[in-house]
C-alpha atoms as a PDB file:
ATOM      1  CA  UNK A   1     112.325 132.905  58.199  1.00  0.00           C
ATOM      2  CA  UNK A   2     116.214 131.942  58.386  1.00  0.00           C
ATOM      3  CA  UNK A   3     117.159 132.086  61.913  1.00  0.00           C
ATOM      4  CA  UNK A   4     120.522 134.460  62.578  1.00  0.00           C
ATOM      5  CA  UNK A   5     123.703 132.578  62.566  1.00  0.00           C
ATOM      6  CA  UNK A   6     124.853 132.458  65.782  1.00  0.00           C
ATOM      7  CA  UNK A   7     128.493 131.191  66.617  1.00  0.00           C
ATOM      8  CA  UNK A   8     129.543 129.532  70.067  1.00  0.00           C
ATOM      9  CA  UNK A   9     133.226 130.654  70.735  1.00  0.00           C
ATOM     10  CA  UNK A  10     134.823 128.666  73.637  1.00  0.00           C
ATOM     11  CA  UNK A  11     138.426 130.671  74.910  1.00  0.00           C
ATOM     12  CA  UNK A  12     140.577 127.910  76.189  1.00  0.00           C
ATOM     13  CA  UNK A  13     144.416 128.754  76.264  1.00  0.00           C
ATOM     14  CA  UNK A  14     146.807 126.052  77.744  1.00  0.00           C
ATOM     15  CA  UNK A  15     149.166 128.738  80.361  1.00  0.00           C
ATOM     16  CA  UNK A  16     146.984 128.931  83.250  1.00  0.00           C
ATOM     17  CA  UNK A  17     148.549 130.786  86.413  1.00  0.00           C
ATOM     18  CA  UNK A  18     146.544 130.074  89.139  1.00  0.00           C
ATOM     19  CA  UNK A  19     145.152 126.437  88.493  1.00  0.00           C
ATOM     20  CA  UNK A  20     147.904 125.132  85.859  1.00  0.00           C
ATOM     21  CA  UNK A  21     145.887 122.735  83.301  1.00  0.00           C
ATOM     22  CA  UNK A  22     142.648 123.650  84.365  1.00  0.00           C
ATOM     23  CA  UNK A  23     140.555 123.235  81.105  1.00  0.00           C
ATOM     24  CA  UNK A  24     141.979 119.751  80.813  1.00  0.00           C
ATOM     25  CA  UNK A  25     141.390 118.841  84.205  1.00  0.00           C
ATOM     26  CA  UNK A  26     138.566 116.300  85.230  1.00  0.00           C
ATOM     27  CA  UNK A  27     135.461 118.194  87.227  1.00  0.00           C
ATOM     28  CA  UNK A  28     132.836 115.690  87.734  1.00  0.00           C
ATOM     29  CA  UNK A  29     134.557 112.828  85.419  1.00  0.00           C
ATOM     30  CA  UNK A  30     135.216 115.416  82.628  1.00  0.00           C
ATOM     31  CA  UNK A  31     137.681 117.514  81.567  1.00  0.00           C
ATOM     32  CA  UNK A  32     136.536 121.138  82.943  1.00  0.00           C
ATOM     33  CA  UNK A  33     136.247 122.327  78.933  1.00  0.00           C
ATOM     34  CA  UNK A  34     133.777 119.676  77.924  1.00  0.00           C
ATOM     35  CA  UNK A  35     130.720 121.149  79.976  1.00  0.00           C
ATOM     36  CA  UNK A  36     130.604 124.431  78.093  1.00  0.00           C
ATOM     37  CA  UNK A  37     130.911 122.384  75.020  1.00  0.00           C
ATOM     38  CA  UNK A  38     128.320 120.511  75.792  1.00  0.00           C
ATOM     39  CA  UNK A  39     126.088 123.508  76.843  1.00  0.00           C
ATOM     40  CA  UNK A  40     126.822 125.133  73.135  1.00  0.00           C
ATOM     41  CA  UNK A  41     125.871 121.549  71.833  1.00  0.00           C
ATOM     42  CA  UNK A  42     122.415 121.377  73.552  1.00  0.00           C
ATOM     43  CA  UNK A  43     121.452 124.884  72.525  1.00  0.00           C
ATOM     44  CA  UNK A  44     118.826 125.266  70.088  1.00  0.00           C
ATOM     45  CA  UNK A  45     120.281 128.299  68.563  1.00  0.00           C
ATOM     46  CA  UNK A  46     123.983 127.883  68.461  1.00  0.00           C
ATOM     47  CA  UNK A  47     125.022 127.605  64.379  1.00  0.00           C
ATOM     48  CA  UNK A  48     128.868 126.388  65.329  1.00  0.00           C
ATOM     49  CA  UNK A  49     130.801 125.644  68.213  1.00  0.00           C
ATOM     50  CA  UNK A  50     134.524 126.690  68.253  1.00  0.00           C
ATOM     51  CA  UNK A  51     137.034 126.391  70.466  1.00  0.00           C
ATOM     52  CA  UNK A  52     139.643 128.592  70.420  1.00  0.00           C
ATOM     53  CA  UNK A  53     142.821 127.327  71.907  1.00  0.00           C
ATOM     54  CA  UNK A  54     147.196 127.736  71.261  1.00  0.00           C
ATOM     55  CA  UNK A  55     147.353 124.244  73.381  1.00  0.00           C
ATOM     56  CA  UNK A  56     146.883 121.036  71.017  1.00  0.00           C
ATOM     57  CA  UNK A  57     145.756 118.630  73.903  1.00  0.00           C
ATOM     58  CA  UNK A  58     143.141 120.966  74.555  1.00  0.00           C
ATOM     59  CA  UNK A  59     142.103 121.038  70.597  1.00  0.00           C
ATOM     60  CA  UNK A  60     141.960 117.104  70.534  1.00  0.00           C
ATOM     61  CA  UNK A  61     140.026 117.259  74.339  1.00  0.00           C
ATOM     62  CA  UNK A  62     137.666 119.308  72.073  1.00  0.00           C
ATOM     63  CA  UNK A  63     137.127 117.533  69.293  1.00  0.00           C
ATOM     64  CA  UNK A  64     136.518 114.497  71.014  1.00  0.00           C
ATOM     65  CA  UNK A  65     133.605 116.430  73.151  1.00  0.00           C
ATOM     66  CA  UNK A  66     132.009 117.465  69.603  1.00  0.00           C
ATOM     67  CA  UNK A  67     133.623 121.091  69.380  1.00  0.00           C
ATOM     68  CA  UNK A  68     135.600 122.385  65.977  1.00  0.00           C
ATOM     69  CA  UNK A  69     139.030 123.391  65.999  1.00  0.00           C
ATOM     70  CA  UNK A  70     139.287 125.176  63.262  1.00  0.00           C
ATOM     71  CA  UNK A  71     142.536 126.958  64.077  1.00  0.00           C
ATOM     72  CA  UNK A  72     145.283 127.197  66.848  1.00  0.00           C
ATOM     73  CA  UNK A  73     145.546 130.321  68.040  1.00  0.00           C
ATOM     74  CA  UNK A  74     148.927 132.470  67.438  1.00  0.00           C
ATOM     75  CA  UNK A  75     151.326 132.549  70.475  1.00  0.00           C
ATOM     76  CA  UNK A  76     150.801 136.526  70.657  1.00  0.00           C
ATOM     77  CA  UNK A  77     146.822 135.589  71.791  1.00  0.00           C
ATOM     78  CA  UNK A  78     147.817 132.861  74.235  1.00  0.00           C
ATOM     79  CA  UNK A  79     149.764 135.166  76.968  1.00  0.00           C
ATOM     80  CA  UNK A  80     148.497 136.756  80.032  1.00  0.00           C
ATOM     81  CA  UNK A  81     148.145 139.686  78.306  1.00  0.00           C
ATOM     82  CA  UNK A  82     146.247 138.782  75.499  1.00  0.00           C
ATOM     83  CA  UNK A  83     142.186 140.017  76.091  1.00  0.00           C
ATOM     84  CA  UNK A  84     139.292 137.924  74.950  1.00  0.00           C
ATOM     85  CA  UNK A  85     138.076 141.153  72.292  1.00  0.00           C
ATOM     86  CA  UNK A  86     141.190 140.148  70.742  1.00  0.00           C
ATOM     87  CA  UNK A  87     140.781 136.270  70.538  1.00  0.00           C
ATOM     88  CA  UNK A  88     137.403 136.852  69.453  1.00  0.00           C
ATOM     89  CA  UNK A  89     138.173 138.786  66.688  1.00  0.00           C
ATOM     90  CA  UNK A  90     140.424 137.060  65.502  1.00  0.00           C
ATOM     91  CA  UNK A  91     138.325 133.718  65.540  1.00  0.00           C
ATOM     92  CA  UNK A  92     135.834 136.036  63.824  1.00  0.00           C
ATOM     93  CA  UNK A  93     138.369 136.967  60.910  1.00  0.00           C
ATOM     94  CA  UNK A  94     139.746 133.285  60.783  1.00  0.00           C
ATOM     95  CA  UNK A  95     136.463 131.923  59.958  1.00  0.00           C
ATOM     96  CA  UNK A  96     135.186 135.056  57.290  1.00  0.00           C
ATOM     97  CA  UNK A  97     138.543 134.264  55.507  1.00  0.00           C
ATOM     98  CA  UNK A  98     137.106 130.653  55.240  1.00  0.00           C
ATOM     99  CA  UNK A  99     133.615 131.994  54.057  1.00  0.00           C
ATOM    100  CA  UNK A 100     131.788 131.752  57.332  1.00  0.00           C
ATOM    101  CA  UNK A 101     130.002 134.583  58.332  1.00  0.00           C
ATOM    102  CA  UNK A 102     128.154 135.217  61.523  1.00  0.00           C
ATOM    103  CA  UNK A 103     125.007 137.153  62.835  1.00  0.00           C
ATOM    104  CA  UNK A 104     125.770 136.798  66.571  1.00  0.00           C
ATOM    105  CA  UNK A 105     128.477 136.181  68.389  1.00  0.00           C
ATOM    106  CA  UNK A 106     128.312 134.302  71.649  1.00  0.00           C
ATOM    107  CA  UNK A 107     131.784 134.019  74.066  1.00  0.00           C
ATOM    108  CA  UNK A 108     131.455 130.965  76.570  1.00  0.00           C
ATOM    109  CA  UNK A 109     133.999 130.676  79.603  1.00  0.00           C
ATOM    110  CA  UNK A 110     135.005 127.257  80.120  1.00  0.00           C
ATOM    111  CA  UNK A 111     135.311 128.221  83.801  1.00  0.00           C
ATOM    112  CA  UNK A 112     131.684 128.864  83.702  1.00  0.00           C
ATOM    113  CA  UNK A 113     131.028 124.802  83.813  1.00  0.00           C
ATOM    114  CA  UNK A 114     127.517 124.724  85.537  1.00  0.00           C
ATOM    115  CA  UNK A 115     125.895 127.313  82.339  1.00  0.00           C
ATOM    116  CA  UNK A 116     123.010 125.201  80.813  1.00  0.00           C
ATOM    117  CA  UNK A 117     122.438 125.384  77.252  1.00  0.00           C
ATOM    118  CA  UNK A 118     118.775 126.976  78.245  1.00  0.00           C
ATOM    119  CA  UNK A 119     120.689 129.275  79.103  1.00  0.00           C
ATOM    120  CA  UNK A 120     122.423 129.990  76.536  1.00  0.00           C
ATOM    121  CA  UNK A 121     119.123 130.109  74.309  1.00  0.00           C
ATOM    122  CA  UNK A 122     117.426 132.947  76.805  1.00  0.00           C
ATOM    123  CA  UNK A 123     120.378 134.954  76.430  1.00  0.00           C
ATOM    124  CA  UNK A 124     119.437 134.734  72.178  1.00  0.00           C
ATOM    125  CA  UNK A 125     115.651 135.219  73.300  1.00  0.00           C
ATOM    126  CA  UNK A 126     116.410 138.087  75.451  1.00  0.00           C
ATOM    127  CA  UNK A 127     118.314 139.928  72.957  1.00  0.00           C
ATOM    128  CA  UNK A 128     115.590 139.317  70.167  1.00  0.00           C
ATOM    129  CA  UNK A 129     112.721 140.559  72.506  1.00  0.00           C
ATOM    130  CA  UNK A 130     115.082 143.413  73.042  1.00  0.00           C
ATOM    131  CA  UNK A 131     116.453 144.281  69.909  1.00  0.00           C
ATOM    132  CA  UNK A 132     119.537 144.230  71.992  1.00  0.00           C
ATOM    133  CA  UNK A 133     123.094 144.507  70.927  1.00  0.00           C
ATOM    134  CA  UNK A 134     124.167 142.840  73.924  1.00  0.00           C
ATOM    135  CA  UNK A 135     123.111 140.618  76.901  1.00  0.00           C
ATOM    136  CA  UNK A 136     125.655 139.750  79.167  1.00  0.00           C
ATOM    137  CA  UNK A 137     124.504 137.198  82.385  1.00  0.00           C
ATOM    138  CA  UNK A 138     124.935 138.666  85.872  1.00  0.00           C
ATOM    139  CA  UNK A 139     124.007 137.075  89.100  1.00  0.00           C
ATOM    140  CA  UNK A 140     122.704 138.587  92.478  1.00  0.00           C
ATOM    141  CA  UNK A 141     126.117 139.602  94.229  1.00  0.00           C
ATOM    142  CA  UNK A 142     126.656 137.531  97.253  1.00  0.00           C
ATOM    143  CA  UNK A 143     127.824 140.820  99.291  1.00  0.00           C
ATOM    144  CA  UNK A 144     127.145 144.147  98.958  1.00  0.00           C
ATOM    145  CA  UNK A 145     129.463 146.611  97.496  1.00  0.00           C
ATOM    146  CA  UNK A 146     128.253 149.267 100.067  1.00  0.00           C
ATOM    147  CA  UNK A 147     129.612 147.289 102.857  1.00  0.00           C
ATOM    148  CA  UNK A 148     133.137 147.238 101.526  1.00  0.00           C
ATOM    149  CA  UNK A 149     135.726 149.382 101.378  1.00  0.00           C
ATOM    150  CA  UNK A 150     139.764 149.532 100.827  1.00  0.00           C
ATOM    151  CA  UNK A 151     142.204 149.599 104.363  1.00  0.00           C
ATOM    152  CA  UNK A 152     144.774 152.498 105.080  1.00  0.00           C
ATOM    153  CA  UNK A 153     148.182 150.755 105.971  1.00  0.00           C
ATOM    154  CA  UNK A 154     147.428 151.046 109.824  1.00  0.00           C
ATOM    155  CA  UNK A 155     144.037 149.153 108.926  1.00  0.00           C
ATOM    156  CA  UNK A 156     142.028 151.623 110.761  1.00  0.00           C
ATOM    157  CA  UNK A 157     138.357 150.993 110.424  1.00  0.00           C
ATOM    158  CA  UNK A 158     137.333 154.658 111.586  1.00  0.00           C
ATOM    159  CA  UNK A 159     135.788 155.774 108.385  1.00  0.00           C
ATOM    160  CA  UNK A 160     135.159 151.752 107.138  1.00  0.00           C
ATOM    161  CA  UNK A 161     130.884 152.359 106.258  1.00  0.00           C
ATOM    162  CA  UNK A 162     129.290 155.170 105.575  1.00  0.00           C
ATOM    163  CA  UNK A 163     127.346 156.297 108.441  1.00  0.00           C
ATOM    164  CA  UNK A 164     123.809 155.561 106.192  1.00  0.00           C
ATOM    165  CA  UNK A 165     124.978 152.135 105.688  1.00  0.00           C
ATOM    166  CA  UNK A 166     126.512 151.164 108.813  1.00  0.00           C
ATOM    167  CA  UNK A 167     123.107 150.036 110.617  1.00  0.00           C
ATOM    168  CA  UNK A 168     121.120 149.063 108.189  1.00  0.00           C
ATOM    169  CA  UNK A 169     119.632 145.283 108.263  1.00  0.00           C
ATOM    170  CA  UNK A 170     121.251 143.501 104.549  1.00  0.00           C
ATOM    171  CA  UNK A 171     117.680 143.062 103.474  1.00  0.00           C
ATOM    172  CA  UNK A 172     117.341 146.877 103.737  1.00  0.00           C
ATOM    173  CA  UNK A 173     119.790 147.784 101.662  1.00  0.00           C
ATOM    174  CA  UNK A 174     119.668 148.070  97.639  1.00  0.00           C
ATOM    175  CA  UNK A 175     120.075 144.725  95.563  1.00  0.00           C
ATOM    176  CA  UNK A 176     123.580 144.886  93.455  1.00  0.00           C
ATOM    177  CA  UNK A 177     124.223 142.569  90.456  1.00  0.00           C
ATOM    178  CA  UNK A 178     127.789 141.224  89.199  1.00  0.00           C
ATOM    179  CA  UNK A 179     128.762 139.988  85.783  1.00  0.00           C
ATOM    180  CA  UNK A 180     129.433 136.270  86.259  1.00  0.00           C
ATOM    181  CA  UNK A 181     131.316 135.267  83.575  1.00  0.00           C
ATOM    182  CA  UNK A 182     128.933 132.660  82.152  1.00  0.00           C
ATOM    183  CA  UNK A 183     127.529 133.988  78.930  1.00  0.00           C
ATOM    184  CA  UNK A 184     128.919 137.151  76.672  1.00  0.00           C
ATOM    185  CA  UNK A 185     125.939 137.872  73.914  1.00  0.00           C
ATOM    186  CA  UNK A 186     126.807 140.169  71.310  1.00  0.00           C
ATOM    187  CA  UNK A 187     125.757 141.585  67.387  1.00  0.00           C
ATOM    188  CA  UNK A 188     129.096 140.837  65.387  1.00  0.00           C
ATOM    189  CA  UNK A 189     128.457 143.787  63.689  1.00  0.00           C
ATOM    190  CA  UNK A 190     128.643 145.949  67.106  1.00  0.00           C
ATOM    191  CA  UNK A 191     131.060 144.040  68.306  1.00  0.00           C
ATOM    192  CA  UNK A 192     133.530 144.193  65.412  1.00  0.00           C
ATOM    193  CA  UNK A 193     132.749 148.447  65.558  1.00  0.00           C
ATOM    194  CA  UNK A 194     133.116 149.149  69.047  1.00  0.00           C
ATOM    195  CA  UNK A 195     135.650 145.920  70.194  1.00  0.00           C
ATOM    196  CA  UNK A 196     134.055 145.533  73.350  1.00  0.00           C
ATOM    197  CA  UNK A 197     131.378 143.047  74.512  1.00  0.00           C
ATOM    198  CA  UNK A 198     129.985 145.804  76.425  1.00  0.00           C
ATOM    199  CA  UNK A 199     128.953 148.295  73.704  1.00  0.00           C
ATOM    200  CA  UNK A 200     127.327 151.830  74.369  1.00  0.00           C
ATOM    201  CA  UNK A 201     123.896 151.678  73.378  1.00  0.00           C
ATOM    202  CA  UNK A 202     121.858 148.394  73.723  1.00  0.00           C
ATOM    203  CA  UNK A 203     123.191 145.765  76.244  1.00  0.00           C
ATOM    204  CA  UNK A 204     120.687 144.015  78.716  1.00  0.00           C
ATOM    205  CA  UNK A 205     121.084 141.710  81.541  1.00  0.00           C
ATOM    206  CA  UNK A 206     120.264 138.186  81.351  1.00  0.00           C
ATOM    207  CA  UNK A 207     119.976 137.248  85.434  1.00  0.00           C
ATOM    208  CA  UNK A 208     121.151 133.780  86.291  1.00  0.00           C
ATOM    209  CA  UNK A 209     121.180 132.069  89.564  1.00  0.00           C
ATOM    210  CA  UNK A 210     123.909 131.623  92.070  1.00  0.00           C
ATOM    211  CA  UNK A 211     124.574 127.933  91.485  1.00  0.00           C
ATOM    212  CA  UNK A 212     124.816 128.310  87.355  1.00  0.00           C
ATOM    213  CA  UNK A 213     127.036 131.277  88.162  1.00  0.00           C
ATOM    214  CA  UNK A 214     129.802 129.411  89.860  1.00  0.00           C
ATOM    215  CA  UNK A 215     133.206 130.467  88.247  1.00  0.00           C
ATOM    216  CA  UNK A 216     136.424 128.711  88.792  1.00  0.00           C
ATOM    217  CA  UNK A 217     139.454 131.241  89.107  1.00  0.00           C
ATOM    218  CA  UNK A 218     140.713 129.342  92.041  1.00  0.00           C
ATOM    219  CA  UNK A 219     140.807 126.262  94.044  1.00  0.00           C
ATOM    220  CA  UNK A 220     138.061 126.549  96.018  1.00  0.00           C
ATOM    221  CA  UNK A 221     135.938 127.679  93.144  1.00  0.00           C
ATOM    222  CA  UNK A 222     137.163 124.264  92.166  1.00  0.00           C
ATOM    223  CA  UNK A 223     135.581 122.518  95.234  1.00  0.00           C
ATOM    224  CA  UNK A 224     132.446 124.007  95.013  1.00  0.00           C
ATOM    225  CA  UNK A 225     131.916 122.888  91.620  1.00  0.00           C
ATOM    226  CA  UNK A 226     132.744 119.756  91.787  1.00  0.00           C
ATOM    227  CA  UNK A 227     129.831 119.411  94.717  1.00  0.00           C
ATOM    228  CA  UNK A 228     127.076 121.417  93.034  1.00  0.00           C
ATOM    229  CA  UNK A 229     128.089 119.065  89.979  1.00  0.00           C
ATOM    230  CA  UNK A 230     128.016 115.864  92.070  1.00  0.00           C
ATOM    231  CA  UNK A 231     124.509 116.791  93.437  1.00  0.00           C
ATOM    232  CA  UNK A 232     123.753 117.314  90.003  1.00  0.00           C
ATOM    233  CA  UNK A 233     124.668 113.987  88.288  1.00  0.00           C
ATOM    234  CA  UNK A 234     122.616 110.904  89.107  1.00  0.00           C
ATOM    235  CA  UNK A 235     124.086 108.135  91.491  1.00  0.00           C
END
């Protein structure tokens, strides 16, 4: 039995706000982009690894780490603006006009860095056992959402916590899950009808732990994985 064709698309666009040249930037003695590459590498089921990028450093960073660069992408996919159903699809179209077709289509974060290609293969299991559309990886949340709240301008806490919340022990209280970022599993099919990795019908969790779930959106996101990778790698 042919397996599905499953294609590894890596989003990687050189204006960064926050943390200016992050995906070129060294974590752990590598540029931050080559540890999702290498993750899509190592899995058993990924078909093709792309990166999708408008920067041509980061193309050549890729290529070196073992990715394809089939394309740059156009200057109206590479601004703040531009969402990753968008880049997707159009990686999707690039390669179909090329004569590549694909079963699955699987969107990897380069901010994501600590994601193990294992990984990346339960996410394929998982939506086989499930006849899924969708799995998309979530991670316990580190706080829960029922002990937050937004502040009126005076920052009054009067009506902060529900009372039914308010003195209740953490372990008491329900579990709550957050999408991490790490892994984005989708049926091309589905995803090219509904343009959303989150379709109606169909979409599972794939739970990963805390430490694989580390995302970088700033600094100290930054910090902590460059430790959790340095604990990782041998001396």
């Amino acid at each position: 039995m042919t397996r599905p064709r499953l294609l590894a698309l890596i989003p990687a666009r050189g204006g960064s706000k926050r943390l200016p040249g992050k995906n070129k930037r060294r974590l752990a003695g590598r540029p931050l982009i080559e540890w999702t590459i290498a993750a899509a590498l190592g899995s058993e089921r990924v078909t093709r690894t792309v990166v999708s990028t408008d920067d041509p450093e980061i193309a050549e960073v890729a290529r070196r780490a073992g990715a394809d660069t089939p394309f740059l992408r156009p200057a109206e996919l590479a601004t703040d603006l531009a969402d990753s159903v968008s880049v997707a699809r159009h990686a999707l179209e690039f390669l179909r006009s090329a004569g590549e077709t694909y079963n699955t289509l699987a969107l990897l974060q380069p901010t994501s860095p600590l994601r193990a290609a294992a990984q990346i293969d339960a996410a394929v299991e998982l939506l086989e056992r499930k006849q899924a559309s969708a799995i998309v990886s979530v991670c316990r949340a580190e706080h829960t959402p029922l002990g937050m709240n937004t502040l009126p301008a005076d920052r009054s806490m009067d009506h902060f916590l529900s009372p039914r919340v308010a003195h209740k022990r953490s372990q008491d209280l329900p579990v709550y899950y957050r999408v991490n970022g790490a892994i984005y599993l989708i049926e091309v099919p589905v995803f090219l009808s509904e343009a959303t990795f989150f379709p109606k019908r169909g979409s599972y969790a794939l739970i990963m732990d805390r430490e694989s779930s580390v995302e970088i959106d700033e600094e100290i996101d930054w910090v902590v994985a460059e430790s959790l990778m340095a604990a990782r790698l041998p001396a």
